[in-house]
PDB file of N, CA and C in Angstrom:
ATOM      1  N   UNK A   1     -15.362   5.895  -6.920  1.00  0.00           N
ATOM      2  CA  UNK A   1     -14.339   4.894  -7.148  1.00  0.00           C
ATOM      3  C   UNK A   1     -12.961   5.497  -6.843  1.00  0.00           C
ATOM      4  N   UNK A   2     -12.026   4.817  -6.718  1.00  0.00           N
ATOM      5  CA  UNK A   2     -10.919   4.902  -5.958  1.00  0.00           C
ATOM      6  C   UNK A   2      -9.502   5.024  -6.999  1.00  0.00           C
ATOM      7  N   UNK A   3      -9.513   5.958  -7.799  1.00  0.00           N
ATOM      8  CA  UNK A   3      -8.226   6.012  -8.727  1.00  0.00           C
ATOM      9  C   UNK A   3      -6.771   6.344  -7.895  1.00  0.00           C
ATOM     10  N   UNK A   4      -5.950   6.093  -9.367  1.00  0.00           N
ATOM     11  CA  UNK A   4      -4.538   5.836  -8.484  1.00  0.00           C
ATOM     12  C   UNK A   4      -4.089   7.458  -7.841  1.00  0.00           C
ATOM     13  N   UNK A   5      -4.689   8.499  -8.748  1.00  0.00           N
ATOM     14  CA  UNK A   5      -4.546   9.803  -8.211  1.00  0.00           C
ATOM     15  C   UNK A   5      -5.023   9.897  -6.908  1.00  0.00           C
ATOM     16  N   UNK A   6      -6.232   9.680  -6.877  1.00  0.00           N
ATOM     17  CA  UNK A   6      -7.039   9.613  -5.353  1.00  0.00           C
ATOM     18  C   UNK A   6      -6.270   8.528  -4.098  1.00  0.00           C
ATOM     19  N   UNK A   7      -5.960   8.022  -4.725  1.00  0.00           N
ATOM     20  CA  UNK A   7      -4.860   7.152  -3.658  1.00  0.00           C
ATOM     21  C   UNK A   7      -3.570   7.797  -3.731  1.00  0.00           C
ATOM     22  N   UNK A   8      -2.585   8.537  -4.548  1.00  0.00           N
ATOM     23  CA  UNK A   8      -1.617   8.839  -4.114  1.00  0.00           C
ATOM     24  C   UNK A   8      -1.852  10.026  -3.466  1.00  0.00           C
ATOM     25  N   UNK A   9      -3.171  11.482  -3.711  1.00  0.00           N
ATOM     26  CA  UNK A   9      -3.081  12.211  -2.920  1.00  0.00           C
ATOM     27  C   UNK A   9      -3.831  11.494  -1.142  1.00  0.00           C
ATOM     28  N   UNK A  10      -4.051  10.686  -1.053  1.00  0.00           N
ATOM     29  CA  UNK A  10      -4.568  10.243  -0.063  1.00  0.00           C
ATOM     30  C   UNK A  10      -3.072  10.074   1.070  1.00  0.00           C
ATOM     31  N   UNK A  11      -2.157   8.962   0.348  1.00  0.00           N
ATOM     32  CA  UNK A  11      -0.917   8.727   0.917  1.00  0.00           C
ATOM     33  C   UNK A  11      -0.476   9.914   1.400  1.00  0.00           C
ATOM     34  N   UNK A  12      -0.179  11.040   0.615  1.00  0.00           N
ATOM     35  CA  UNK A  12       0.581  12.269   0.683  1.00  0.00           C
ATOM     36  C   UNK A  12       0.232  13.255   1.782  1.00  0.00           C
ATOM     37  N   UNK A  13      -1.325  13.270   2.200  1.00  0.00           N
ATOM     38  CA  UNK A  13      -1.954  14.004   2.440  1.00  0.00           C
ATOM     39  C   UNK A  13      -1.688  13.838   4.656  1.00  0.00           C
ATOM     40  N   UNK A  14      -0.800  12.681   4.460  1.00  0.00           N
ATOM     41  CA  UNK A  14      -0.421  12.415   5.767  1.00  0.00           C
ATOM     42  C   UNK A  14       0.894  13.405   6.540  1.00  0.00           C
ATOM     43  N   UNK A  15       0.581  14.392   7.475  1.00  0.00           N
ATOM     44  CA  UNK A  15       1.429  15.242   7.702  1.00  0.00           C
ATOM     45  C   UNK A  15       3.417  14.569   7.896  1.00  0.00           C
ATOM     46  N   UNK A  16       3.774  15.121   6.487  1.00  0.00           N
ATOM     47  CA  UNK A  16       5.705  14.472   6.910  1.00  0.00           C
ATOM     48  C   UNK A  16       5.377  13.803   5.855  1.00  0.00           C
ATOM     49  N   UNK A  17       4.790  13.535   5.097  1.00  0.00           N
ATOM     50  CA  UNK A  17       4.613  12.053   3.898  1.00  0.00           C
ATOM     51  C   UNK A  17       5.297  12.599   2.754  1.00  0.00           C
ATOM     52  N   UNK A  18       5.869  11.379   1.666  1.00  0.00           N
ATOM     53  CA  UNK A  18       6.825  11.645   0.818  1.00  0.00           C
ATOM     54  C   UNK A  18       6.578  10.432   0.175  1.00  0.00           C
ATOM     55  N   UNK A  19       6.727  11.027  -1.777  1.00  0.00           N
ATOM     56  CA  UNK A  19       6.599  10.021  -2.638  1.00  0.00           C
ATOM     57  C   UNK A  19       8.016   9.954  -2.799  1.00  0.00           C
ATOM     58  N   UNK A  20       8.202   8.248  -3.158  1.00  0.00           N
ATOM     59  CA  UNK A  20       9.903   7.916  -3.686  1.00  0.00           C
ATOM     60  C   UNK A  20       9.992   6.804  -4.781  1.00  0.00           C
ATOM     61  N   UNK A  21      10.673   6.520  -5.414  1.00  0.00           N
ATOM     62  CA  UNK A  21      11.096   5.839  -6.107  1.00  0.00           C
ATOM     63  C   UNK A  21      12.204   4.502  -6.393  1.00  0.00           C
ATOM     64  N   UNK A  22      12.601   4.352  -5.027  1.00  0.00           N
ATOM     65  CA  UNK A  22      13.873   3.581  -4.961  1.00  0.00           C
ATOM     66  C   UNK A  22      14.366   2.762  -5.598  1.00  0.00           C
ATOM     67  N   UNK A  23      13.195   1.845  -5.960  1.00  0.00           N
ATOM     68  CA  UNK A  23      13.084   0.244  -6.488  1.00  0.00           C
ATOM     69  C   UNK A  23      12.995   0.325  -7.717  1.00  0.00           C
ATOM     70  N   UNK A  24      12.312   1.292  -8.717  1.00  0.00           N
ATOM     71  CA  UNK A  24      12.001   1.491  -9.755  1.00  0.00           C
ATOM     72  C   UNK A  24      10.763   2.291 -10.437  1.00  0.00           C
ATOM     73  N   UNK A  25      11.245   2.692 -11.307  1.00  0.00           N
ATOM     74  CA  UNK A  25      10.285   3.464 -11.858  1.00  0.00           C
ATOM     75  C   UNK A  25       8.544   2.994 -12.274  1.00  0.00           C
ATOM     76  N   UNK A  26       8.015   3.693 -11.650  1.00  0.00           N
ATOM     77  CA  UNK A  26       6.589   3.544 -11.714  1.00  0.00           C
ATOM     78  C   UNK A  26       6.120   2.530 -10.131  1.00  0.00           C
ATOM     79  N   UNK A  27       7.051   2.434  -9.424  1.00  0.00           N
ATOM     80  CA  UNK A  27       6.410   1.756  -8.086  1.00  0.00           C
ATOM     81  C   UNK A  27       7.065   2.865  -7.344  1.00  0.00           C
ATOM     82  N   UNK A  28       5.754   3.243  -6.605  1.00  0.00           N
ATOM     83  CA  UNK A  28       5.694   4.593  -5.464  1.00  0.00           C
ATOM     84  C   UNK A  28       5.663   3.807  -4.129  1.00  0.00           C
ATOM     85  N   UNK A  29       6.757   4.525  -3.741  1.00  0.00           N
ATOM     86  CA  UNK A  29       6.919   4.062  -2.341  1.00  0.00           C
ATOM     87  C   UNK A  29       6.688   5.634  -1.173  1.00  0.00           C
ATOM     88  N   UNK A  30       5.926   5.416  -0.364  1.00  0.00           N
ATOM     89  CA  UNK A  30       5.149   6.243   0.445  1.00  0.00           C
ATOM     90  C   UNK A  30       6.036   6.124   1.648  1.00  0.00           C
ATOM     91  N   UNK A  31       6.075   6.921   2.258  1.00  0.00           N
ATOM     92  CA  UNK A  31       6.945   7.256   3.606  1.00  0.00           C
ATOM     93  C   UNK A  31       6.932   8.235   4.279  1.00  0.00           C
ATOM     94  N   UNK A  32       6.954   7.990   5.901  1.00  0.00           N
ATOM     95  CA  UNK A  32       6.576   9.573   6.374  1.00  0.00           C
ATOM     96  C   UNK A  32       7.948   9.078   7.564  1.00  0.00           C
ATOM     97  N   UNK A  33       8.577  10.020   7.544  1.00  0.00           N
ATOM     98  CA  UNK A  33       9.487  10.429   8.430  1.00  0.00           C
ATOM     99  C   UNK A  33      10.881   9.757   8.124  1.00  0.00           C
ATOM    100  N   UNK A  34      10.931   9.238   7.051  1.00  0.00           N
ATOM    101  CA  UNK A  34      11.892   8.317   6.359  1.00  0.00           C
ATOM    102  C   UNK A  34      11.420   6.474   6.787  1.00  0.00           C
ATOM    103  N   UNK A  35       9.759   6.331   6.696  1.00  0.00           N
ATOM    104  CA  UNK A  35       9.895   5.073   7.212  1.00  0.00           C
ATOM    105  C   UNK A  35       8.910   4.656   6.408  1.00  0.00           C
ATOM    106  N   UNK A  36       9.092   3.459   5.312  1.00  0.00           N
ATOM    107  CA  UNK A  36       7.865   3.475   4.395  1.00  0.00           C
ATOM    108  C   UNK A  36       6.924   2.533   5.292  1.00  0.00           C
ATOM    109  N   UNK A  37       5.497   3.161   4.550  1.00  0.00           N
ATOM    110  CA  UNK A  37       4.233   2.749   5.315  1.00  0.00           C
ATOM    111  C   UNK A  37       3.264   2.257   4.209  1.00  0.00           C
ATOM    112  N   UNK A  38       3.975   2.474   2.950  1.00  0.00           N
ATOM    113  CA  UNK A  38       2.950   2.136   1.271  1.00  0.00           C
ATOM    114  C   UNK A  38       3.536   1.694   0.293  1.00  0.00           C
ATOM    115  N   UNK A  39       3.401   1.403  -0.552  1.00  0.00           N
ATOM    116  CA  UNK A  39       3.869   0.866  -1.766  1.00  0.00           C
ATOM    117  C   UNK A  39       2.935   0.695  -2.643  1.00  0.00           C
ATOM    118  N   UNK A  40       2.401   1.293  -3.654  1.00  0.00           N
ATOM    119  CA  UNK A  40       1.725   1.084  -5.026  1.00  0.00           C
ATOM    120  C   UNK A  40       2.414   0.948  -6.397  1.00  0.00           C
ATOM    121  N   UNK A  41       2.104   0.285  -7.373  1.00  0.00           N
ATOM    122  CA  UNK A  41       2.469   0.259  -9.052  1.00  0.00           C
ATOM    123  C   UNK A  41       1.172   0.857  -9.187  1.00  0.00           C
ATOM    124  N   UNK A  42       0.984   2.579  -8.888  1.00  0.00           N
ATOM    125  CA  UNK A  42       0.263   3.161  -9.233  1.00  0.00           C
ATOM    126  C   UNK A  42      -0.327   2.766 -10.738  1.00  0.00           C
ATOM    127  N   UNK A  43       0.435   2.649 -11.983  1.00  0.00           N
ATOM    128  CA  UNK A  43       0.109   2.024 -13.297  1.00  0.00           C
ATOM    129  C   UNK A  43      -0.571   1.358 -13.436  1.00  0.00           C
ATOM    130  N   UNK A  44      -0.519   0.175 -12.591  1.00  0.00           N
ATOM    131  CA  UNK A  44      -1.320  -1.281 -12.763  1.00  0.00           C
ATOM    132  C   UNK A  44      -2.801  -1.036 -12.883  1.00  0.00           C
ATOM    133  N   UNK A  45      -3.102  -2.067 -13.694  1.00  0.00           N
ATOM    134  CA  UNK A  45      -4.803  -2.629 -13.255  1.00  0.00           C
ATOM    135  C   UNK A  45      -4.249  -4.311 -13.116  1.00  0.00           C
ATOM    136  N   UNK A  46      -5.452  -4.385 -12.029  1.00  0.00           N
ATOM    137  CA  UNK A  46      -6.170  -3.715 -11.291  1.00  0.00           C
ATOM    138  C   UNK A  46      -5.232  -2.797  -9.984  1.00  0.00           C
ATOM    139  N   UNK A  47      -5.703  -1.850  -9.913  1.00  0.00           N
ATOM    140  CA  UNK A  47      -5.210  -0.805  -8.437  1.00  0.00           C
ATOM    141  C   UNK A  47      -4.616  -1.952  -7.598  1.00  0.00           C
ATOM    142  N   UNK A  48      -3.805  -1.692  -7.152  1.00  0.00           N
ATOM    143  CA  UNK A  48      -3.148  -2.400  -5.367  1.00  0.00           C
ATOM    144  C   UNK A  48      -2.298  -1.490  -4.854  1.00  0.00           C
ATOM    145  N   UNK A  49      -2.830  -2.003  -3.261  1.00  0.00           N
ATOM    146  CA  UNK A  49      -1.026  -0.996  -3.043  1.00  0.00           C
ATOM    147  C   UNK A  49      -1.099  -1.863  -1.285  1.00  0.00           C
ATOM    148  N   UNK A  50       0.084  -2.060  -1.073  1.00  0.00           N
ATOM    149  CA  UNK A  50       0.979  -2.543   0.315  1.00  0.00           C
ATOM    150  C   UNK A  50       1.201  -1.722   0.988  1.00  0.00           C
ATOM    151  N   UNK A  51       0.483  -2.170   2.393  1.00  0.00           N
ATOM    152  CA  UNK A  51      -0.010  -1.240   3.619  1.00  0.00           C
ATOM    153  C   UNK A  51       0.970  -2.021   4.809  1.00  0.00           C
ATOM    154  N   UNK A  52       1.507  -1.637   5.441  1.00  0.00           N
ATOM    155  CA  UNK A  52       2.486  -1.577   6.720  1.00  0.00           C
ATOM    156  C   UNK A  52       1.051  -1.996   7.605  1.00  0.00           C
ATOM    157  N   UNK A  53       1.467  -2.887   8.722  1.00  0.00           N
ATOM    158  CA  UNK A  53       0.345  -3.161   9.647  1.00  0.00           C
ATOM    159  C   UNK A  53       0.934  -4.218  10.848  1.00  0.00           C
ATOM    160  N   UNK A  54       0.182  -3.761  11.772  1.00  0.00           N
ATOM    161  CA  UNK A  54       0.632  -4.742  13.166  1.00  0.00           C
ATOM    162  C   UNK A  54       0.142  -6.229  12.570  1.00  0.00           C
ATOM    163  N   UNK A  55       1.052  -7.218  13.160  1.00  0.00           N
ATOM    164  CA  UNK A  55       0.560  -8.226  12.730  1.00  0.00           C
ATOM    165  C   UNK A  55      -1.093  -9.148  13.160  1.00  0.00           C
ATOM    166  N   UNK A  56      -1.659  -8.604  14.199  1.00  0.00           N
ATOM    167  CA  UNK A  56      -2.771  -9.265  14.480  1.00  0.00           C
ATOM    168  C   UNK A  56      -3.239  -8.971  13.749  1.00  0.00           C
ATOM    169  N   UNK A  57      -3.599  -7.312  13.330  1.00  0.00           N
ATOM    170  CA  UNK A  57      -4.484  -6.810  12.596  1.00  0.00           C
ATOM    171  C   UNK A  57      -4.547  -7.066  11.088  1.00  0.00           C
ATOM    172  N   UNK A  58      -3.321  -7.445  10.697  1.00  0.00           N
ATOM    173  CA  UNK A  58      -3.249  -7.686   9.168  1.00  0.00           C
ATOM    174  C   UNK A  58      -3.423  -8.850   9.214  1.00  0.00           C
ATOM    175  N   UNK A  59      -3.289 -10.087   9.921  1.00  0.00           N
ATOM    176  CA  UNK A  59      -4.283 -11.387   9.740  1.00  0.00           C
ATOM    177  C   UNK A  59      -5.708 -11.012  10.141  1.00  0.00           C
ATOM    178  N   UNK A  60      -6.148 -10.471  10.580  1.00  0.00           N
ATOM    179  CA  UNK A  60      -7.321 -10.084  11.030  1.00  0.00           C
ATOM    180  C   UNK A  60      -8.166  -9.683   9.863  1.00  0.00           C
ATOM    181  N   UNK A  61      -7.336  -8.374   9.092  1.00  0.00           N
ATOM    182  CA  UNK A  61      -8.091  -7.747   7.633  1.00  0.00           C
ATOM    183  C   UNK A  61      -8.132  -9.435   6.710  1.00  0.00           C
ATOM    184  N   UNK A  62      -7.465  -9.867   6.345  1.00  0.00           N
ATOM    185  CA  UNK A  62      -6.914 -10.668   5.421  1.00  0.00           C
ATOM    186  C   UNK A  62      -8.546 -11.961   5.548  1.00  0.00           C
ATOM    187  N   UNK A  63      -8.195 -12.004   6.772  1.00  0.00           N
ATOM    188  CA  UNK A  63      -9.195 -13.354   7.707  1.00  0.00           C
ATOM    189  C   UNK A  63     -11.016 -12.593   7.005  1.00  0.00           C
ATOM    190  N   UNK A  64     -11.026 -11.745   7.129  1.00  0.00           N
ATOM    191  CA  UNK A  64     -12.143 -10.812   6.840  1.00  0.00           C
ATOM    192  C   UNK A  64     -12.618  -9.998   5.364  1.00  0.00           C
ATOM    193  N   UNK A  65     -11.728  -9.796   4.984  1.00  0.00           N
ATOM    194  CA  UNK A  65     -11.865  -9.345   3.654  1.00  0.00           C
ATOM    195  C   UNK A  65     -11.066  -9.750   2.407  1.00  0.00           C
ATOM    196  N   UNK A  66     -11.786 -10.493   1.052  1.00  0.00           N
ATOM    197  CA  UNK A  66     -10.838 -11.543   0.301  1.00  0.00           C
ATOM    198  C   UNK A  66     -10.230 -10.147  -0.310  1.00  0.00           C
ATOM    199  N   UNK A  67     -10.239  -9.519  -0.645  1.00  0.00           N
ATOM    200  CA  UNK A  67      -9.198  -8.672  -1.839  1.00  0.00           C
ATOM    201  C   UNK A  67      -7.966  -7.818  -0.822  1.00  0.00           C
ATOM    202  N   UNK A  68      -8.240  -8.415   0.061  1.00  0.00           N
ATOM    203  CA  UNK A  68      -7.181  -8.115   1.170  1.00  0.00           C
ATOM    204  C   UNK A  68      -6.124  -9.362   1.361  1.00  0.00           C
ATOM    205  N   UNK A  69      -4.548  -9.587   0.688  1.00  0.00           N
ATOM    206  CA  UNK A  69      -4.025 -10.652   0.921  1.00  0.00           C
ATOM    207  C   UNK A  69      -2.301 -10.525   1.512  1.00  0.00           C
ATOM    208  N   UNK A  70      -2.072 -11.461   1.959  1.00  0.00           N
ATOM    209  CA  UNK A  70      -0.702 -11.540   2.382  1.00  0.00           C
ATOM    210  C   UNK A  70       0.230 -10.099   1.402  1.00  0.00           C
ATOM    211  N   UNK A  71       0.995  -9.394   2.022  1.00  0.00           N
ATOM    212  CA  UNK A  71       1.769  -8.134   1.269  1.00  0.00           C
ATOM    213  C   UNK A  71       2.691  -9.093   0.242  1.00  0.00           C
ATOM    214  N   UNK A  72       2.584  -8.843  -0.812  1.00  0.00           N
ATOM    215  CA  UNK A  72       3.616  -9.041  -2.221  1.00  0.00           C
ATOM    216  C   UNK A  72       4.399  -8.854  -2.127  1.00  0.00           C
ATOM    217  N   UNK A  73       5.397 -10.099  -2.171  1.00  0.00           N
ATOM    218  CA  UNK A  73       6.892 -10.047  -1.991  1.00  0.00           C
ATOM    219  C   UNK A  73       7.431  -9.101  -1.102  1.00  0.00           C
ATOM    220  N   UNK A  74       6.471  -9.170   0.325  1.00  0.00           N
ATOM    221  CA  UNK A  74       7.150  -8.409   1.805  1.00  0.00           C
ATOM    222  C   UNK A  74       6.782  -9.260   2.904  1.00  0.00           C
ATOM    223  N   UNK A  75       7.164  -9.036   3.578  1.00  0.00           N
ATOM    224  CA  UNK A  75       7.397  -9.608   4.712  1.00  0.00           C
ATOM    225  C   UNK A  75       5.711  -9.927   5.252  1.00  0.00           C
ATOM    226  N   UNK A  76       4.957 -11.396   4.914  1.00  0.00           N
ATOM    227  CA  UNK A  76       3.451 -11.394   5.379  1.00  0.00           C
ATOM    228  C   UNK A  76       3.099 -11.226   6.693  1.00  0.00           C
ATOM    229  N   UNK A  77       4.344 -11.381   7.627  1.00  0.00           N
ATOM    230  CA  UNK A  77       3.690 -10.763   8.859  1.00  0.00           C
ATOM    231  C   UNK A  77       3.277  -9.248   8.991  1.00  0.00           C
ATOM    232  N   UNK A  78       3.908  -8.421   8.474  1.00  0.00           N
ATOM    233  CA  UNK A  78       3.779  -6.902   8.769  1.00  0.00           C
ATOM    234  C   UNK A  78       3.257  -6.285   7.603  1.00  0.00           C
ATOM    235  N   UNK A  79       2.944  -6.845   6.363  1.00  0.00           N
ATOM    236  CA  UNK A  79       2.088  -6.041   5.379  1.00  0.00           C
ATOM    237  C   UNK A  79       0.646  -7.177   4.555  1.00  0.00           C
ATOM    238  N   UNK A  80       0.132  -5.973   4.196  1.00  0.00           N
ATOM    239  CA  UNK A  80      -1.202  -6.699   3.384  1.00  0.00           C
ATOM    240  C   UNK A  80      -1.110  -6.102   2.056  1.00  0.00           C
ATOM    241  N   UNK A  81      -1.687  -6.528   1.183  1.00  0.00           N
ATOM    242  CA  UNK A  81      -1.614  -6.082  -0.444  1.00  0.00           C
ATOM    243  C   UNK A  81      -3.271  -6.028  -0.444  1.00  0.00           C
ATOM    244  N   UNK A  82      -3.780  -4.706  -0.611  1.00  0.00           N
ATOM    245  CA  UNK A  82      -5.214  -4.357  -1.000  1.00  0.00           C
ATOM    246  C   UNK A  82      -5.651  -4.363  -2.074  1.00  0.00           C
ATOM    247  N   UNK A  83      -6.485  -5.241  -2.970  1.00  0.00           N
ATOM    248  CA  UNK A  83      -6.338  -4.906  -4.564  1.00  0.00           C
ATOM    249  C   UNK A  83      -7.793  -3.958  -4.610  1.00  0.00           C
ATOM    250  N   UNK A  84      -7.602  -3.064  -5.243  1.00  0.00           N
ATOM    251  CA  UNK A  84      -8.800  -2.211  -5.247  1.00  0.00           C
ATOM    252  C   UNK A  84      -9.563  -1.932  -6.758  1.00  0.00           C
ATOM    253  N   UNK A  85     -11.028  -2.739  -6.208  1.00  0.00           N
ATOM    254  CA  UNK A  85     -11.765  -3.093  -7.228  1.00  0.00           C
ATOM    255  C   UNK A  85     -12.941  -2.820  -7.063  1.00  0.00           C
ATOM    256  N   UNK A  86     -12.882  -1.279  -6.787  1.00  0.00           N
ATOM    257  CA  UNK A  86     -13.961  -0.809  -6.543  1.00  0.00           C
ATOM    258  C   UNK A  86     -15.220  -0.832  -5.524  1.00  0.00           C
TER     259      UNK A  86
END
């Protein structure tokens, strides 16, 4: 199973990657080269976190997999919100 540890060293583990905080405390914002590519409320249940994505492909995931939905309060062309439930 997929904890929030195992997902933030996952994010990190991308060569140049960086945890931040901008927005507020307890939402991790992921970024590699100064360009965010993630976003989790590591805290939450259930798990989610907002993935950066070309737009075919993120209607594509979305079209294909239900716990895959439009990105939360971002821009639905270019992100998806993954809720991870094991």
């Amino acid at each position: 199973m997929l904890t929030a540890a195992k997902l933030r060293r996952h994010c990190l583990v991308l060569p140049g990657s960086s945890e931040e905080f901008p927005f507020r405390p307890g939402l991790s914002v992921f970024k590699v080269s100064g360009k965010v590519f993630a976003l989790s409320p590591l805290g939450d249940r259930p798990l989610r976190i907002s993935l950066k994505c070309e737009p075919a492909l993120a209607e594509q995931l979305r079209d294909t997999y239900p716990s895959i939905t439009p990105g939360y309060h971002l821009n639905k062309r270019h992100w998806n919100t993954v809720e991870i439930d094991g």
